[in-house]
N, C-alpha and C. Protein backbone atom coordinates (compact mmCIF):
# COMPACT_ATOMS: atom_id res chain seq x y z
N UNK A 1 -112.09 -21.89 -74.17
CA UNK A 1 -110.97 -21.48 -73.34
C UNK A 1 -109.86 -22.51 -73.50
N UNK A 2 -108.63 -22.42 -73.72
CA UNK A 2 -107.38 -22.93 -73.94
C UNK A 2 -107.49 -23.66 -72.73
N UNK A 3 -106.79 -24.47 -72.67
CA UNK A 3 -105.60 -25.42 -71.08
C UNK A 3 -104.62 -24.51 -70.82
N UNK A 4 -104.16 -23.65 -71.68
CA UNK A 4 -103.44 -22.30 -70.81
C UNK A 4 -104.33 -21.35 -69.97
N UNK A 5 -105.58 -21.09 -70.37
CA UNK A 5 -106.25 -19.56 -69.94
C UNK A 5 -106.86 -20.47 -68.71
N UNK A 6 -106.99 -21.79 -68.95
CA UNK A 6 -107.73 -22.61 -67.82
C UNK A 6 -107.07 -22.72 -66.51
N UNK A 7 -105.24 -22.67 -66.97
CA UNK A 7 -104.62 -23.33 -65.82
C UNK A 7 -104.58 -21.70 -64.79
N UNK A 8 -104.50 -20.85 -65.99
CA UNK A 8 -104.61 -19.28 -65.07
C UNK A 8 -105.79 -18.87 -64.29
N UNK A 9 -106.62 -19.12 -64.96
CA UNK A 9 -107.69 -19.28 -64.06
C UNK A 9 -108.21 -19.70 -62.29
N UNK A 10 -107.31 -21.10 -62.63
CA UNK A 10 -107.30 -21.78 -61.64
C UNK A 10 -106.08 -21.22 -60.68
N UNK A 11 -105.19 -21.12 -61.44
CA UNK A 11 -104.22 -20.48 -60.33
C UNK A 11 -104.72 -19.03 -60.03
N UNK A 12 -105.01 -18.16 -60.27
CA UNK A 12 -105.81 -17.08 -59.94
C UNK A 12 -106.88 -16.99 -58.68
N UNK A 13 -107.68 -18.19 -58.65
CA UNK A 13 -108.25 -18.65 -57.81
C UNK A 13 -107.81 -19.16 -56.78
N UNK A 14 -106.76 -19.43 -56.24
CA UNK A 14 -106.05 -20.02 -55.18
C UNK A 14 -106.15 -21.79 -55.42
N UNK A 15 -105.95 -22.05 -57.00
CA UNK A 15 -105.51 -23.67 -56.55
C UNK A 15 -104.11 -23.85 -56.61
N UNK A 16 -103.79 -25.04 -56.02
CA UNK A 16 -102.09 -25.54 -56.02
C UNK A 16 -102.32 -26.17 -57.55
N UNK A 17 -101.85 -25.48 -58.15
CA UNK A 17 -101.43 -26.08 -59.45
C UNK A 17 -99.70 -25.50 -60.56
N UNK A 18 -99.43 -26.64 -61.28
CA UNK A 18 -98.58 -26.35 -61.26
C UNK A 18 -97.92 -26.82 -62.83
N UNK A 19 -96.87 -26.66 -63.61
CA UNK A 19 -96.56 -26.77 -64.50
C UNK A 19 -95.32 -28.05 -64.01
N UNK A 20 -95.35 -29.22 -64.87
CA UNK A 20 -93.64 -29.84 -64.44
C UNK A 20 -92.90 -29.71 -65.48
N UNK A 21 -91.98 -29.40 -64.88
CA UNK A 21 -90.48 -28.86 -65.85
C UNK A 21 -89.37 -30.14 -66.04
N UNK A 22 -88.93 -30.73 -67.07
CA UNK A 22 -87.94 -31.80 -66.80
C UNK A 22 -87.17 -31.39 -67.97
N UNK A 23 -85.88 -30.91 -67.76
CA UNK A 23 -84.69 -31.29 -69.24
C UNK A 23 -83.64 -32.04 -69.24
N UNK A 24 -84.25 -33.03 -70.29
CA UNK A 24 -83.67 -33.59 -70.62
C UNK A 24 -84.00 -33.91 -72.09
N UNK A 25 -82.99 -34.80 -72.72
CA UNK A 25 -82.73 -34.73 -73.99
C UNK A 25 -82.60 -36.63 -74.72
N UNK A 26 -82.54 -37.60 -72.91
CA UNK A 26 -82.24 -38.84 -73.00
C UNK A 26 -83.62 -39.56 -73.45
N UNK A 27 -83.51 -39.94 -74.44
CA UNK A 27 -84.69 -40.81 -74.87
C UNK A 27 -85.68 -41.89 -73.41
N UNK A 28 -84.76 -42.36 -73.15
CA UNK A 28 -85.51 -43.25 -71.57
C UNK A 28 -86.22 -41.91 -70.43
N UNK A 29 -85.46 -40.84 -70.86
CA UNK A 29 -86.07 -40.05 -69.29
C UNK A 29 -87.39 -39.39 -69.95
N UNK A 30 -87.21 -39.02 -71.29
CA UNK A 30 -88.30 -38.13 -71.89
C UNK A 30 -89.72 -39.40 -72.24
N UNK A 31 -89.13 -40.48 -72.47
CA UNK A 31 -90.11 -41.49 -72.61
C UNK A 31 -90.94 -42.21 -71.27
N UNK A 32 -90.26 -41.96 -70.43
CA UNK A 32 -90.65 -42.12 -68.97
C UNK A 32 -91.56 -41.27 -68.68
N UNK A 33 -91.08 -40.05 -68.80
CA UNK A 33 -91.78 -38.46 -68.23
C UNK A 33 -93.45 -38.71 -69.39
N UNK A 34 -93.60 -38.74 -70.60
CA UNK A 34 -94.62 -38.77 -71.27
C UNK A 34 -95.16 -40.35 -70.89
N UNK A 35 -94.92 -40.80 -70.49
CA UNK A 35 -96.15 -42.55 -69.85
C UNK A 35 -96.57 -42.05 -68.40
N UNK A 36 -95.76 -41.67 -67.79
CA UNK A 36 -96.05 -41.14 -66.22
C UNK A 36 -97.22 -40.25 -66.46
N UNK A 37 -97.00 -38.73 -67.24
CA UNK A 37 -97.76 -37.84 -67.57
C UNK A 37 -99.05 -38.22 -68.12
N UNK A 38 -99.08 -39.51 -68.71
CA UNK A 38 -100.37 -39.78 -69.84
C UNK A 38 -101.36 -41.09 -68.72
N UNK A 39 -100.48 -41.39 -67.96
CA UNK A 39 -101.29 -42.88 -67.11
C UNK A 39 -101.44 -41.31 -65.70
N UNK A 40 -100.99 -40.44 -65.53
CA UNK A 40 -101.77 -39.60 -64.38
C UNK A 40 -102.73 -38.70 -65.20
N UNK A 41 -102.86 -38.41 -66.44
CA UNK A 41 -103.87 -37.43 -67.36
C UNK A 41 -103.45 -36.02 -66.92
N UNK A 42 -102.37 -35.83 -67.27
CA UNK A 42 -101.41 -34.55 -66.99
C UNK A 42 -101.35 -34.55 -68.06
N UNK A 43 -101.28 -33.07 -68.60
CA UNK A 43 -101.28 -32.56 -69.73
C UNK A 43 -99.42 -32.26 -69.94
N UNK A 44 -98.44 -32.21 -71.11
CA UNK A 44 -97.35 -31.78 -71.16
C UNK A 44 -96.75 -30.94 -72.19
N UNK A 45 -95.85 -30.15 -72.01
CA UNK A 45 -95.23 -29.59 -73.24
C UNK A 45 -94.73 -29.95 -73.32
N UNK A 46 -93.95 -30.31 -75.03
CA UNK A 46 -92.21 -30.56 -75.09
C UNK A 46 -91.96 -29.11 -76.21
């Protein structure tokens, strides 16, 4: 099962879960957002 079909799953089920959305394009904010994301074990798209 994917980390997509997983996160539906779970939201299907009644958990609070959630996708984070950030745009930006500034090297410091996108480099911030991926250390934050990786030291909490949050998964991310870019």
């Amino acid at each position: 099962m994917s980390s997509l079909e997983k996160f539906v799953e779970y939201y299907r089920a009644g958990e609070q879960i959630g996708i984070y959305s950030i745009c930006s394009a500034h090297p410091l904010v996108t480099g911030t957002i991926l250390e934050q994301m990786f030291d909490n074990g949050y998964r991310t798209a870019i």
